[in-house]
Every structure is written in structure tokens, then in C-alpha cells.
PDB file of N, CA and C in Angstrom:
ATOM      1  N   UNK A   1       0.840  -1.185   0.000  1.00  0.00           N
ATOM      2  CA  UNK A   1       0.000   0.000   0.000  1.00  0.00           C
ATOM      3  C   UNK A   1       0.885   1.247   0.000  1.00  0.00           C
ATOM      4  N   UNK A   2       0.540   2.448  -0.877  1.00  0.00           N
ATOM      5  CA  UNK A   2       0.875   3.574  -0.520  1.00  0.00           C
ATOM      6  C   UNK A   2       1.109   4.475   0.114  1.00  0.00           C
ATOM      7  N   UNK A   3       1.400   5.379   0.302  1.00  0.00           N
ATOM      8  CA  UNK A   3       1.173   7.060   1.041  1.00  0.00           C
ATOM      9  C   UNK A   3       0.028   7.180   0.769  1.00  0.00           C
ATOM     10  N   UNK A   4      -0.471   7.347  -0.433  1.00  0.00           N
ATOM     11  CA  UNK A   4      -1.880   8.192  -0.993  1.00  0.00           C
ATOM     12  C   UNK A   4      -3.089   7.139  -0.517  1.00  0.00           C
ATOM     13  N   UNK A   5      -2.925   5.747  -0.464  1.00  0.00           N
ATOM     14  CA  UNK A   5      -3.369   4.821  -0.334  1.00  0.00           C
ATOM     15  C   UNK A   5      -4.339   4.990   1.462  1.00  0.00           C
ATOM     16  N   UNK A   6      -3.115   5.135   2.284  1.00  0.00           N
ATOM     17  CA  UNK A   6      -3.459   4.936   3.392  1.00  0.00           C
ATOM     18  C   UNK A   6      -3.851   7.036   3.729  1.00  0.00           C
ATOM     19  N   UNK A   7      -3.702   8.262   3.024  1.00  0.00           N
ATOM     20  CA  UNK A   7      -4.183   9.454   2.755  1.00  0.00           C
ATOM     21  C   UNK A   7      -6.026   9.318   2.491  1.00  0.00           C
ATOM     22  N   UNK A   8      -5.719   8.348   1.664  1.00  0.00           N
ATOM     23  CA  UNK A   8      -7.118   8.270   1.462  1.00  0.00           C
ATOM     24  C   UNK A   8      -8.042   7.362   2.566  1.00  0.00           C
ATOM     25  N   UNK A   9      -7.584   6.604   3.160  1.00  0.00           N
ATOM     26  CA  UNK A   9      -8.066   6.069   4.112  1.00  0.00           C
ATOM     27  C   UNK A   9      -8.421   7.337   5.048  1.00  0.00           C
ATOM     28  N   UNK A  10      -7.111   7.717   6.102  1.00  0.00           N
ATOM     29  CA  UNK A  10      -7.372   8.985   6.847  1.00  0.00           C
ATOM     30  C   UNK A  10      -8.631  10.189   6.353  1.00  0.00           C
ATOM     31  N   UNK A  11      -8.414  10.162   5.552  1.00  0.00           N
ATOM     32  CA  UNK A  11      -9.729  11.040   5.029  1.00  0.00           C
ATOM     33  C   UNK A  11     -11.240  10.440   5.208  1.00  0.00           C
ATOM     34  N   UNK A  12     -11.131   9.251   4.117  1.00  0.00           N
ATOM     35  CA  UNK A  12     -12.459   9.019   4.564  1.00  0.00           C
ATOM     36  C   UNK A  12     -12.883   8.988   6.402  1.00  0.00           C
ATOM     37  N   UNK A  13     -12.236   8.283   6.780  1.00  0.00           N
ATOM     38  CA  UNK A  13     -12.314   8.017   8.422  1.00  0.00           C
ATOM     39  C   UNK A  13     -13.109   9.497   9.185  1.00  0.00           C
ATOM     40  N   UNK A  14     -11.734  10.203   9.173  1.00  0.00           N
ATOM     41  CA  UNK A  14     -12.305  11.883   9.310  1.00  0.00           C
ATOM     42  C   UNK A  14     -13.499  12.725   9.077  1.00  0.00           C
ATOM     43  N   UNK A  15     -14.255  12.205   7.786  1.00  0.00           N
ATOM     44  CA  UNK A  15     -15.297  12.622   6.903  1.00  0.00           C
ATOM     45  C   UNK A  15     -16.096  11.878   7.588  1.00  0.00           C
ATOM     46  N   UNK A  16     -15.982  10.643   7.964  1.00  0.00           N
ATOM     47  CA  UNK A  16     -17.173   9.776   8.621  1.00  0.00           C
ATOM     48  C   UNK A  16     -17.289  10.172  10.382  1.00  0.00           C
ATOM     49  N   UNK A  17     -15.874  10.535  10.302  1.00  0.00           N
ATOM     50  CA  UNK A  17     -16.183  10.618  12.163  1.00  0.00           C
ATOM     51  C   UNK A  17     -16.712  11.718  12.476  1.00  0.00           C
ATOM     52  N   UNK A  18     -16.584  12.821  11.305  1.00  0.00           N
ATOM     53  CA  UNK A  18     -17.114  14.143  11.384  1.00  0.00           C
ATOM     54  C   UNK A  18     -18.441  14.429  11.163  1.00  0.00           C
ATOM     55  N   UNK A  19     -19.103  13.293  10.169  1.00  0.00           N
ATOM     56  CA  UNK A  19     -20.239  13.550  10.107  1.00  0.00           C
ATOM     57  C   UNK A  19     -20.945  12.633  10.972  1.00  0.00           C
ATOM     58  N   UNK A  20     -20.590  11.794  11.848  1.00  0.00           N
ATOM     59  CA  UNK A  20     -21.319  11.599  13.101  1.00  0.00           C
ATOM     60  C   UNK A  20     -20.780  12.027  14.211  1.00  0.00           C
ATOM     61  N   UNK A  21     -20.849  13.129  14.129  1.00  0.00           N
ATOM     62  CA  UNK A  21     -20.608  13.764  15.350  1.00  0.00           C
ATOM     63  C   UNK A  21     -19.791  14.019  16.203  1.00  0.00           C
ATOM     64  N   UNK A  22     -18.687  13.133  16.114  1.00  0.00           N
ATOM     65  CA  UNK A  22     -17.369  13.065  17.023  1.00  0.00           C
ATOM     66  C   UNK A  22     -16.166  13.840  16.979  1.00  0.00           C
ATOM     67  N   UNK A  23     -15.949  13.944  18.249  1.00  0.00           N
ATOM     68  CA  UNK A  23     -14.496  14.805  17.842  1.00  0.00           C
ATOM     69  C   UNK A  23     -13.525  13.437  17.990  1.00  0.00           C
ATOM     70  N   UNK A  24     -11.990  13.596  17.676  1.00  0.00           N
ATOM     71  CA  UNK A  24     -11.094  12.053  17.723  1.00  0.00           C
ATOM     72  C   UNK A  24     -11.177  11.334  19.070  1.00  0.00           C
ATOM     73  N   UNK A  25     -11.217  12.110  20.117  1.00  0.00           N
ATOM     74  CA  UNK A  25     -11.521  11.570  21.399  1.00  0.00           C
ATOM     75  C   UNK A  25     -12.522  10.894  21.648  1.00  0.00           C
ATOM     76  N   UNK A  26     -13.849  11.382  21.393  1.00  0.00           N
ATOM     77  CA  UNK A  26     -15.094  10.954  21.641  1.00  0.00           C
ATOM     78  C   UNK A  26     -15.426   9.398  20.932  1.00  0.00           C
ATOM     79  N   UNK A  27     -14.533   9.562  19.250  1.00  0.00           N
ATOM     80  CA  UNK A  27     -14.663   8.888  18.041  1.00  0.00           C
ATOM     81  C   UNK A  27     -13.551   7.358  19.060  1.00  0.00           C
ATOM     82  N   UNK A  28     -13.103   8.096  19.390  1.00  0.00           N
ATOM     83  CA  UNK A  28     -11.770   6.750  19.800  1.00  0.00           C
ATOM     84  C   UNK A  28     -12.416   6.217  21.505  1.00  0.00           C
ATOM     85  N   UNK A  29     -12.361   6.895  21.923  1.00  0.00           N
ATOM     86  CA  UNK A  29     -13.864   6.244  23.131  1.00  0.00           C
ATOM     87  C   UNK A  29     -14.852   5.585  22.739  1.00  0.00           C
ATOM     88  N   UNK A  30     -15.251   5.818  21.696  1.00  0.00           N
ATOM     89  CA  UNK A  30     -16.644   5.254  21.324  1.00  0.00           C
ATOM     90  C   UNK A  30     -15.827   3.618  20.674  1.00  0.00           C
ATOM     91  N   UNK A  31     -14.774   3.480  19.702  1.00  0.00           N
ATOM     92  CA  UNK A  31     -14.393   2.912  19.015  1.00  0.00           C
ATOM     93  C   UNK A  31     -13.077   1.830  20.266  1.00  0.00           C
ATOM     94  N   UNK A  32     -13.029   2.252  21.321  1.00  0.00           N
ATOM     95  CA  UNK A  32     -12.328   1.485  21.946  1.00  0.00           C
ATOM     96  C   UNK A  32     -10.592   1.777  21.837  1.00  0.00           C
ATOM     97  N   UNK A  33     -10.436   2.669  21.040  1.00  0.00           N
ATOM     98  CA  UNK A  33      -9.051   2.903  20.369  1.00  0.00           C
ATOM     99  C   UNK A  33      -8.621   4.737  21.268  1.00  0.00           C
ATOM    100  N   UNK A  34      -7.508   4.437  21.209  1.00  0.00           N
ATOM    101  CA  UNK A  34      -7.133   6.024  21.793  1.00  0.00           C
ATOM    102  C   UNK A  34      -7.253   6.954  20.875  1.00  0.00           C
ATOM    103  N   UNK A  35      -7.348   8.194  20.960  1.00  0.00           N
ATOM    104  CA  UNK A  35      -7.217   9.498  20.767  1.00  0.00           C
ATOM    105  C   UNK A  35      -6.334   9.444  19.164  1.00  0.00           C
ATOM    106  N   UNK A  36      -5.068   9.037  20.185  1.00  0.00           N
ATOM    107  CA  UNK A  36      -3.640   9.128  19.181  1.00  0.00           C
ATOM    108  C   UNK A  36      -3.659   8.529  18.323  1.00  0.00           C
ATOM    109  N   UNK A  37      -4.453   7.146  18.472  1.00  0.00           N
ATOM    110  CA  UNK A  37      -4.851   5.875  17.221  1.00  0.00           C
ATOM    111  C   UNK A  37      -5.271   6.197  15.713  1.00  0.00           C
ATOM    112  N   UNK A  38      -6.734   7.514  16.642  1.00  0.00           N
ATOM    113  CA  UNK A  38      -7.250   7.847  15.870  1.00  0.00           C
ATOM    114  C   UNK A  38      -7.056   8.846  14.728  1.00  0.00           C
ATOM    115  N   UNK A  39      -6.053   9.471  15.494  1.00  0.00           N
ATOM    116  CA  UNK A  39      -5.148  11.118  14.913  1.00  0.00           C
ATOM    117  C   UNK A  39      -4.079  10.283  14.026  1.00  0.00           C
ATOM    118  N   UNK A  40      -3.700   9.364  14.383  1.00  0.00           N
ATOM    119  CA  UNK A  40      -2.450   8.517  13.549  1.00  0.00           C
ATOM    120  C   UNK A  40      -3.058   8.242  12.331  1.00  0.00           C
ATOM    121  N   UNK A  41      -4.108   7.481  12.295  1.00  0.00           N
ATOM    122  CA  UNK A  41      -5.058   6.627  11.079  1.00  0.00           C
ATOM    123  C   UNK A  41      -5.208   8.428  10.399  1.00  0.00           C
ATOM    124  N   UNK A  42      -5.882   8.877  10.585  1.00  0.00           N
ATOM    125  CA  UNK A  42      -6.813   9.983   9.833  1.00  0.00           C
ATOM    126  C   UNK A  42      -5.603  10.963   9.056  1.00  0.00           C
ATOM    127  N   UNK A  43      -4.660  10.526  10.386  1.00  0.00           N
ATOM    128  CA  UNK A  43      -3.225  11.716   9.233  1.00  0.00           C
ATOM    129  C   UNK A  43      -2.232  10.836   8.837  1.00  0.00           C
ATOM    130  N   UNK A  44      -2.717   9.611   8.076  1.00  0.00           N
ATOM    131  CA  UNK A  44      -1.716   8.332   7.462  1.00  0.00           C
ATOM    132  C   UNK A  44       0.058   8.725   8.111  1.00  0.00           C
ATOM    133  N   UNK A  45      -0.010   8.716   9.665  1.00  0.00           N
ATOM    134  CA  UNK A  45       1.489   8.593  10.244  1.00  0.00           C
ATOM    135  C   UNK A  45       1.875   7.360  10.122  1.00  0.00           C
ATOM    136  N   UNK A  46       1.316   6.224   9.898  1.00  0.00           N
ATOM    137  CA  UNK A  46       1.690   4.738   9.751  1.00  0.00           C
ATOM    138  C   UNK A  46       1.366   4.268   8.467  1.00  0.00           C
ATOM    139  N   UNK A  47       1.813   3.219   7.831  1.00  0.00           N
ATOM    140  CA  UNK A  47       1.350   2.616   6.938  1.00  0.00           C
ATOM    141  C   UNK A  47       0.765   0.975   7.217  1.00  0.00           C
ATOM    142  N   UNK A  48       1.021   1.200   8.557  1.00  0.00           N
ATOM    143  CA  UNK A  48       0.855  -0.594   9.148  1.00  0.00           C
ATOM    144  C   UNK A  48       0.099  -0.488  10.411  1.00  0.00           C
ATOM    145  N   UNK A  49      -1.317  -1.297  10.485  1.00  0.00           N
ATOM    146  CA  UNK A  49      -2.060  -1.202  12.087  1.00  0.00           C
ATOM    147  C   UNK A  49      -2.325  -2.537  12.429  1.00  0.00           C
ATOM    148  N   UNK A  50      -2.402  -3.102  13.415  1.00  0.00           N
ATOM    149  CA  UNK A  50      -3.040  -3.985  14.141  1.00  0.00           C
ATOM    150  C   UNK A  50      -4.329  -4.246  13.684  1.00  0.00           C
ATOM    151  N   UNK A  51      -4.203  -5.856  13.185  1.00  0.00           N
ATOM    152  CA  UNK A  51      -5.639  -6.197  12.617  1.00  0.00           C
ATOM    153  C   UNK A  51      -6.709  -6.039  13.495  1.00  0.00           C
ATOM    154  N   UNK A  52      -6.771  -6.107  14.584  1.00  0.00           N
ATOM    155  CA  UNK A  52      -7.672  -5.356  15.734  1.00  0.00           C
ATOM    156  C   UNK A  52      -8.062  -4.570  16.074  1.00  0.00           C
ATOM    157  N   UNK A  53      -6.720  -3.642  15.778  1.00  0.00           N
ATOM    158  CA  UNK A  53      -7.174  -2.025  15.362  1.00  0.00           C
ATOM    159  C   UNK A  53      -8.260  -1.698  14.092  1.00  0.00           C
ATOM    160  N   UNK A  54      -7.708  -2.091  13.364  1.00  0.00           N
ATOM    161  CA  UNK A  54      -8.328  -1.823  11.700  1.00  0.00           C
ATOM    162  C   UNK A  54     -10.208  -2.324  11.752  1.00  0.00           C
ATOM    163  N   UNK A  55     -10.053  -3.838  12.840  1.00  0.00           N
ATOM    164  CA  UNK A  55     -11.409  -4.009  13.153  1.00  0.00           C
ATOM    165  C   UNK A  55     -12.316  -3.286  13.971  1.00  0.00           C
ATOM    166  N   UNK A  56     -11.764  -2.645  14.852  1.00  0.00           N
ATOM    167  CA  UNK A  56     -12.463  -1.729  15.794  1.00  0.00           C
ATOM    168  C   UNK A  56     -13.163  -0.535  15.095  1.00  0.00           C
ATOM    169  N   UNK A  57     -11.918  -0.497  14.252  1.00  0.00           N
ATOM    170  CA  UNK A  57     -12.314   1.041  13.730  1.00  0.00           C
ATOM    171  C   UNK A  57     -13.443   1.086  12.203  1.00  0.00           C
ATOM    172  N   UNK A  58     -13.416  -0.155  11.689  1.00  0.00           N
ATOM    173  CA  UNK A  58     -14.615  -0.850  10.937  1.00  0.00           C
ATOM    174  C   UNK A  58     -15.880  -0.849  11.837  1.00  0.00           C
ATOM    175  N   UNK A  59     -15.559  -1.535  12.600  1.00  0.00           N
ATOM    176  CA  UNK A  59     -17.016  -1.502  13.521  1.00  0.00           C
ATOM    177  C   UNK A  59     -17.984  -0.538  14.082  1.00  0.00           C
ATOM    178  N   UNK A  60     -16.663   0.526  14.631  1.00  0.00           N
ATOM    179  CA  UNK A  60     -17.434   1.841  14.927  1.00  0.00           C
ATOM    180  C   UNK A  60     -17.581   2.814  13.495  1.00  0.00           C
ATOM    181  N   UNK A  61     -17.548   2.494  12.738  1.00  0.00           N
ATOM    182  CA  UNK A  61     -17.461   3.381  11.553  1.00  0.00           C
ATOM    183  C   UNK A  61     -18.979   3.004  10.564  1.00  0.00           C
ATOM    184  N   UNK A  62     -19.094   1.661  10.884  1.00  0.00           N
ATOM    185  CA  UNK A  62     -20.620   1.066  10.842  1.00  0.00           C
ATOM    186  C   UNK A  62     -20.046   0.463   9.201  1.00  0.00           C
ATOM    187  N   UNK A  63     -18.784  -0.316   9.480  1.00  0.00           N
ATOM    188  CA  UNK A  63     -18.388  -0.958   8.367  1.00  0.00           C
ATOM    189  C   UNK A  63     -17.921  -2.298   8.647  1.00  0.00           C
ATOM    190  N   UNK A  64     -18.638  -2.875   7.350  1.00  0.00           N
ATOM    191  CA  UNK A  64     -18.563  -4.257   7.447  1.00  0.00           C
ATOM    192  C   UNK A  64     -16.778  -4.848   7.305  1.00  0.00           C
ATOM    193  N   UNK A  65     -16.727  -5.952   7.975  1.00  0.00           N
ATOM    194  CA  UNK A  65     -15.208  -6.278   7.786  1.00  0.00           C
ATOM    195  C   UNK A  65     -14.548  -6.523   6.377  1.00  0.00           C
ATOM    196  N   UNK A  66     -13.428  -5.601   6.291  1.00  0.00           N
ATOM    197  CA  UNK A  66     -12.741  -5.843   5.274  1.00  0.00           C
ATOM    198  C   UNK A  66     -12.692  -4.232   4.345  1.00  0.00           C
ATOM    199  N   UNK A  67     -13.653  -3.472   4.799  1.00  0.00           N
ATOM    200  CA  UNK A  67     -13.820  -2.065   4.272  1.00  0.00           C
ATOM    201  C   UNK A  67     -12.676  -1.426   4.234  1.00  0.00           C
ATOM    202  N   UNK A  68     -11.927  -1.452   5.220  1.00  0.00           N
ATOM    203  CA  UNK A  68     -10.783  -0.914   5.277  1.00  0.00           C
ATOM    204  C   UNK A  68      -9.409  -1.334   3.873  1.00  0.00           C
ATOM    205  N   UNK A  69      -9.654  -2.587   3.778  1.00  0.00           N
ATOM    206  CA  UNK A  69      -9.136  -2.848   2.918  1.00  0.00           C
ATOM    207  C   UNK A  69      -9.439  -2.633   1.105  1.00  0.00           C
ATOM    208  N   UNK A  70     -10.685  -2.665   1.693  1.00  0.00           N
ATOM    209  CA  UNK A  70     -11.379  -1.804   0.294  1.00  0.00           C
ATOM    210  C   UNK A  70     -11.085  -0.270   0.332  1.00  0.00           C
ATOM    211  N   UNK A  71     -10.934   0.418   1.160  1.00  0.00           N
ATOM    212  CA  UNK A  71     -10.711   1.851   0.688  1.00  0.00           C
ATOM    213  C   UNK A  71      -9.308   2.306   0.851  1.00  0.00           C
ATOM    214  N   UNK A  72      -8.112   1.296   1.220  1.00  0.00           N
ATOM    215  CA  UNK A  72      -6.361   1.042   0.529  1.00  0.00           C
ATOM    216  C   UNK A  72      -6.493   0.906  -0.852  1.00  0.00           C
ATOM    217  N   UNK A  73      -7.582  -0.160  -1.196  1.00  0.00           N
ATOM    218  CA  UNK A  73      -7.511  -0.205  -2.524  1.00  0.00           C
ATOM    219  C   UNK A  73      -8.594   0.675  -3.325  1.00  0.00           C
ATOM    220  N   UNK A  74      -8.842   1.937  -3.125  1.00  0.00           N
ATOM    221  CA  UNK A  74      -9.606   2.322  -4.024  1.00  0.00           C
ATOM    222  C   UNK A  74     -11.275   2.208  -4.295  1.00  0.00           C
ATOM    223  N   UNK A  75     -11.298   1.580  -3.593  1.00  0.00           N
ATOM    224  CA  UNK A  75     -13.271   1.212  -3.736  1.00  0.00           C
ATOM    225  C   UNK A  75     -13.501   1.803  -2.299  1.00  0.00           C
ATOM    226  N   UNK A  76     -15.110   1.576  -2.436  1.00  0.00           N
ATOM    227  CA  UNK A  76     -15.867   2.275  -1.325  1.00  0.00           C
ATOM    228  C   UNK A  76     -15.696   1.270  -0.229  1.00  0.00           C
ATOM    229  N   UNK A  77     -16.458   1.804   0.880  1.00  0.00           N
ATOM    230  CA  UNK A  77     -16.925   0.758   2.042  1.00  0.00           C
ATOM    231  C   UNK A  77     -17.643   0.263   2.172  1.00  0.00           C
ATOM    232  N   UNK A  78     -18.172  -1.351   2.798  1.00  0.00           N
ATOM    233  CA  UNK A  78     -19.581  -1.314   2.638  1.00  0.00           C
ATOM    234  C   UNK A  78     -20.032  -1.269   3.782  1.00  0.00           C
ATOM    235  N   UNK A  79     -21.272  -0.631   3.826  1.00  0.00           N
ATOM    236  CA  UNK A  79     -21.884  -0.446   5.079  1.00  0.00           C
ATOM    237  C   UNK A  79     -22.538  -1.946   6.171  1.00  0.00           C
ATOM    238  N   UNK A  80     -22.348  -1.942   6.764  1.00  0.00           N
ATOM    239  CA  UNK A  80     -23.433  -2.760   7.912  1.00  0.00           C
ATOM    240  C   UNK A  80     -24.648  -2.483   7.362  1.00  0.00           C
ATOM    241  N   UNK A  81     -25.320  -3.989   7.048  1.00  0.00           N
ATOM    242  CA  UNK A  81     -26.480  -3.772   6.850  1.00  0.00           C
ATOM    243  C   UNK A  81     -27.415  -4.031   8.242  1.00  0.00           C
ATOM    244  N   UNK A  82     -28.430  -2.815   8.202  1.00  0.00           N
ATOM    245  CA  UNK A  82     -28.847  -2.369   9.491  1.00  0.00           C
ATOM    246  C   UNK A  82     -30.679  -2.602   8.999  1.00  0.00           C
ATOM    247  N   UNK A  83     -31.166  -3.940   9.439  1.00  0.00           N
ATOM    248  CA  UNK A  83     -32.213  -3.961   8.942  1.00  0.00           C
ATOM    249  C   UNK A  83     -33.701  -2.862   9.651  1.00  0.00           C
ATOM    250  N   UNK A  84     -33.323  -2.370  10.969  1.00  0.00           N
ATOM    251  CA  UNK A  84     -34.077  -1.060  11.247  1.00  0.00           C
ATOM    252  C   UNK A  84     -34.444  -0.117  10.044  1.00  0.00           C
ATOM    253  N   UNK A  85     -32.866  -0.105   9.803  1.00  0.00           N
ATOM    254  CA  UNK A  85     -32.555   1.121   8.723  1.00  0.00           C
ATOM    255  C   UNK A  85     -33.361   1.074   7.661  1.00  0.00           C
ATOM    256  N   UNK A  86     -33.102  -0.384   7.280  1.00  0.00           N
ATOM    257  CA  UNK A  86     -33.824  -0.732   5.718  1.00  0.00           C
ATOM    258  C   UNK A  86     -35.279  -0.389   5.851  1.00  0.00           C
ATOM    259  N   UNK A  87     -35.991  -1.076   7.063  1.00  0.00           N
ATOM    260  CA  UNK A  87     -37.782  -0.717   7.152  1.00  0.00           C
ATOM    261  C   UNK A  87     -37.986   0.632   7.041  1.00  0.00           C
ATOM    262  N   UNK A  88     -36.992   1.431   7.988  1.00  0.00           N
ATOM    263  CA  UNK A  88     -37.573   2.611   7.934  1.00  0.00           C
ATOM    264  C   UNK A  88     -37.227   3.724   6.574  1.00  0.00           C
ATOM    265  N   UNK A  89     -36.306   3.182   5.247  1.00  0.00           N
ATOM    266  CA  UNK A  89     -36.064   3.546   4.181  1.00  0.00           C
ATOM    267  C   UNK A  89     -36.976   3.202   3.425  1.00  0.00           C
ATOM    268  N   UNK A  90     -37.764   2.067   3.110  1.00  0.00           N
ATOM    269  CA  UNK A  90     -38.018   1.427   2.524  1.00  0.00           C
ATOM    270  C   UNK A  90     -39.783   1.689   2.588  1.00  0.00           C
ATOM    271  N   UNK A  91     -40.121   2.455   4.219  1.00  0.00           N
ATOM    272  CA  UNK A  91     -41.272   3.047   4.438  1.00  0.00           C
ATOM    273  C   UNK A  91     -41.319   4.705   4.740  1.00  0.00           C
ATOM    274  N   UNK A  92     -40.611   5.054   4.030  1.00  0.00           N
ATOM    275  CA  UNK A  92     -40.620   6.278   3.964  1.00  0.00           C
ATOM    276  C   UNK A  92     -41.418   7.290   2.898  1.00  0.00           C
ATOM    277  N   UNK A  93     -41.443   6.718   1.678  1.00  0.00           N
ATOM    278  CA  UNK A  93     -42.189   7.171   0.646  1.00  0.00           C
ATOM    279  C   UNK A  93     -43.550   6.881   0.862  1.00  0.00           C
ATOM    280  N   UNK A  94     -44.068   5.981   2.025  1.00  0.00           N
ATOM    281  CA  UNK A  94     -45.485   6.081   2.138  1.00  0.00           C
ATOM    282  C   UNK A  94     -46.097   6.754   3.642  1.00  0.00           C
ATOM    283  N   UNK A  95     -44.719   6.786   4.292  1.00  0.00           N
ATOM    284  CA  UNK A  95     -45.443   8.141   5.291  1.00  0.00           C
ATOM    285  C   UNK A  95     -45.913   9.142   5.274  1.00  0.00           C
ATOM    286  N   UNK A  96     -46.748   9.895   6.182  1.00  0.00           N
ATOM    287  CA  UNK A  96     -47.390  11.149   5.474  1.00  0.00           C
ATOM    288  C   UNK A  96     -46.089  12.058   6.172  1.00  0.00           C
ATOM    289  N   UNK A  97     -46.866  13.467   5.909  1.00  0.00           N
ATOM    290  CA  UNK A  97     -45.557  14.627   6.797  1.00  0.00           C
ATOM    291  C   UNK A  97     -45.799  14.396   7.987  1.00  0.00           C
ATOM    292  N   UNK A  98     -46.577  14.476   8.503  1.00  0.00           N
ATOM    293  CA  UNK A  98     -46.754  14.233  10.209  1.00  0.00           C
ATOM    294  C   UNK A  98     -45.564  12.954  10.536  1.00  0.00           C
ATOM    295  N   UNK A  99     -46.005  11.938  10.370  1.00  0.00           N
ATOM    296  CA  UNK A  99     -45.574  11.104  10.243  1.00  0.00           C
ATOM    297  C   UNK A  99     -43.580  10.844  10.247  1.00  0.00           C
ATOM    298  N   UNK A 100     -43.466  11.669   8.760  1.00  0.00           N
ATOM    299  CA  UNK A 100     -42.177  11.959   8.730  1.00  0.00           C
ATOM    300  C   UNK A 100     -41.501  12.581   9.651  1.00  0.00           C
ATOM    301  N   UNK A 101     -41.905  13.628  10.340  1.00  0.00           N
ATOM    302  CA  UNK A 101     -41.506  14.631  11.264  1.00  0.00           C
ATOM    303  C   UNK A 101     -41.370  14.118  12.555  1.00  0.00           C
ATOM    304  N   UNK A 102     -42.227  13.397  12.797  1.00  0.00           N
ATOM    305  CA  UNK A 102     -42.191  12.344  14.190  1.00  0.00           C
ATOM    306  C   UNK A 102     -41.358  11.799  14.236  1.00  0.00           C
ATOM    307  N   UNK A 103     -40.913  10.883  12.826  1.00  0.00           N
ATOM    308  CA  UNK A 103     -39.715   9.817  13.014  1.00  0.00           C
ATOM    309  C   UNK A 103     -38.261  10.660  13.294  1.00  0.00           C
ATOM    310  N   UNK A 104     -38.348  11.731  12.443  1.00  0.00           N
ATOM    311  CA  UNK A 104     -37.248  12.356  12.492  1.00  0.00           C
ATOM    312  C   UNK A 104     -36.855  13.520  13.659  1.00  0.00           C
ATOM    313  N   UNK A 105     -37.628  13.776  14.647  1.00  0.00           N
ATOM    314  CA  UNK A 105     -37.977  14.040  16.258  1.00  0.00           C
ATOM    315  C   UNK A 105     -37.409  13.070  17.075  1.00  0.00           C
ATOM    316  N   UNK A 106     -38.074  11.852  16.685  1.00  0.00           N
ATOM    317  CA  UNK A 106     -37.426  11.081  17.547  1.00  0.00           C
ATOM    318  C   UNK A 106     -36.321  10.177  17.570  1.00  0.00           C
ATOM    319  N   UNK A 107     -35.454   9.908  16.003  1.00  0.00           N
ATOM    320  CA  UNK A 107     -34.136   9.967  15.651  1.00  0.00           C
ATOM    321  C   UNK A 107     -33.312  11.005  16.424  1.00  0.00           C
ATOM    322  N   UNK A 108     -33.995  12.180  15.880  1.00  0.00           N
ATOM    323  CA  UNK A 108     -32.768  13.127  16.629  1.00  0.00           C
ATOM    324  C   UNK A 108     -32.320  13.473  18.018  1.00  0.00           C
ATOM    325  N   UNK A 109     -33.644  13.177  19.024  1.00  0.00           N
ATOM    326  CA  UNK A 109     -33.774  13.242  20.000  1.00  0.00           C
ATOM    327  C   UNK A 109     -33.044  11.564  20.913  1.00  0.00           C
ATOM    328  N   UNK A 110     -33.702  11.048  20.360  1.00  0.00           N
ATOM    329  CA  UNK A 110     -32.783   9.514  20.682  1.00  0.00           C
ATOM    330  C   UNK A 110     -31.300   9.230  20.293  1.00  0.00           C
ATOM    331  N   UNK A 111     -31.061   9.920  19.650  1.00  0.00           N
ATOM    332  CA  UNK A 111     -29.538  10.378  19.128  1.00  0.00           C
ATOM    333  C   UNK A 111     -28.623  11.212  20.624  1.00  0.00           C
ATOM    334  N   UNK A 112     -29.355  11.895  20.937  1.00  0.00           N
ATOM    335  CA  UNK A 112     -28.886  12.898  22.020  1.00  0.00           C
ATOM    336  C   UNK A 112     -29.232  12.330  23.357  1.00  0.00           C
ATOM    337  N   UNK A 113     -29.952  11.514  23.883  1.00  0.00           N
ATOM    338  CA  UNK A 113     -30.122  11.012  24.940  1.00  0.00           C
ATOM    339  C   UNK A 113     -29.710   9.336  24.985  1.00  0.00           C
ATOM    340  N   UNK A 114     -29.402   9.241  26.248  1.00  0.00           N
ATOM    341  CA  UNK A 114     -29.403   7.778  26.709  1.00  0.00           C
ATOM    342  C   UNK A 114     -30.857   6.788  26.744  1.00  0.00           C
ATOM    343  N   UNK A 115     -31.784   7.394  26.932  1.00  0.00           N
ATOM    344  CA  UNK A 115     -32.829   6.540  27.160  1.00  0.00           C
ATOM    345  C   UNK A 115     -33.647   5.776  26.371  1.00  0.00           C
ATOM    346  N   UNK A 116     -32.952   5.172  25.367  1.00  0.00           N
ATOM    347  CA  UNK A 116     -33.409   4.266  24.991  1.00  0.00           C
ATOM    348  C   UNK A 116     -32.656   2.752  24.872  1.00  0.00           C
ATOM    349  N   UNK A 117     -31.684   3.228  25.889  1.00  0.00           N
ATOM    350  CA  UNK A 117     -30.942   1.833  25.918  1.00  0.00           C
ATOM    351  C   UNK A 117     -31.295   1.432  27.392  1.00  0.00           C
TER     352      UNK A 117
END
């Protein structure tokens, strides 16, 4: 693998940890991995991680195993398939607005609180 190889890794990572919400701390707490792990991966300081590492950070990233190795080489990631996800995609075009607005109330709100675990 490359420089640009494992550049492009760090990026995507960053782009994903950023758009859920995390700062590297929070992202590497959540993911089981330190801080520094995470700052290492995202700014390609290594070219070599711990297959344990690489899995952790698949897992919290909501990627299926082996993604990582798909985006060294150039292809996308694939996601965890999340069959919640799918019903509520898949019933979306027949909700009304009310409807819509509710779900997405209580996504966002269940997002921000503990209580539903």
C-alpha cells in the first residue's frame, strides 16, 4: 500500500467521524481505540495497524469487515447492513408529513439522549 493509499483512508475516516458527530476523542472512546490511534489513522502517520485495530475502527465506523481494505484499494466501504434502517427507508415514501416529522424528532432526539438503551 501507498502514502496516498493509506491518505485516502485517513480522510475518509475523518469525513465519517465528522459527520457523526465526534471529535477524535469521543470517536476513539466510542471505538475502543485512543485518541492518538485515531489522529495517527486519519493523518496516514503509519502505513501498518493492528488487525484489531483496523477491526475496531470498521465496527465503529458502521463498516462491514474488510472495508478498510477496500478503501487502501480504491473502492468504497460497505456499510453494515442495518435492517431497522432498511424498514424505515423502505417506508418512507409512504409516510405522510406528520408522520415523517415524528420519526425524524425522535431519531434526533434519541440520538442525544441515553434513554433508549
Amino acid at each position: 500500500m501507498s502514502v496516498g493509499d493509506w491518505a485516502r483512508l485517513g480522510a475518509r475516516v475523518a469525513a465519517e467521524r465528522a459527520r457523526q458527530g465526534h471529535s477524535a476523542a469521543s470517536f476513539g472512546a466510542a471505538a475502543g481505540l485512543s485518541s492518538t490511534t485515531v489522529d495517527s489513522i486519519e493523518h496516514h502517520r503509519k502505513e501498518s495497524y493492528d488487525p484489531g485495530t483496523l477491526a475496531q475502527l470498521e465496527q465503529a465506523l458502521g463498516w462491514q469487515p474488510g472495508s478498510v481494505k477496500r478503501v487502501l484499494a480504491g473502492l468504497e466501504p460497505k456499510p453494515v447492513e442495518d435492517p431497522d434502517l432498511a424498514a424505515v427507508i423502505d417506508a418512507w415514501p409512504r409516510l405522510s408529513p406528520g408522520a415523517r416529522r415524528m420519526l425524524r424528532v425522535l431519531a434526533t432526539e434519541g440520538a442525544e439522549a441515553s434513554w433508549f438503551e
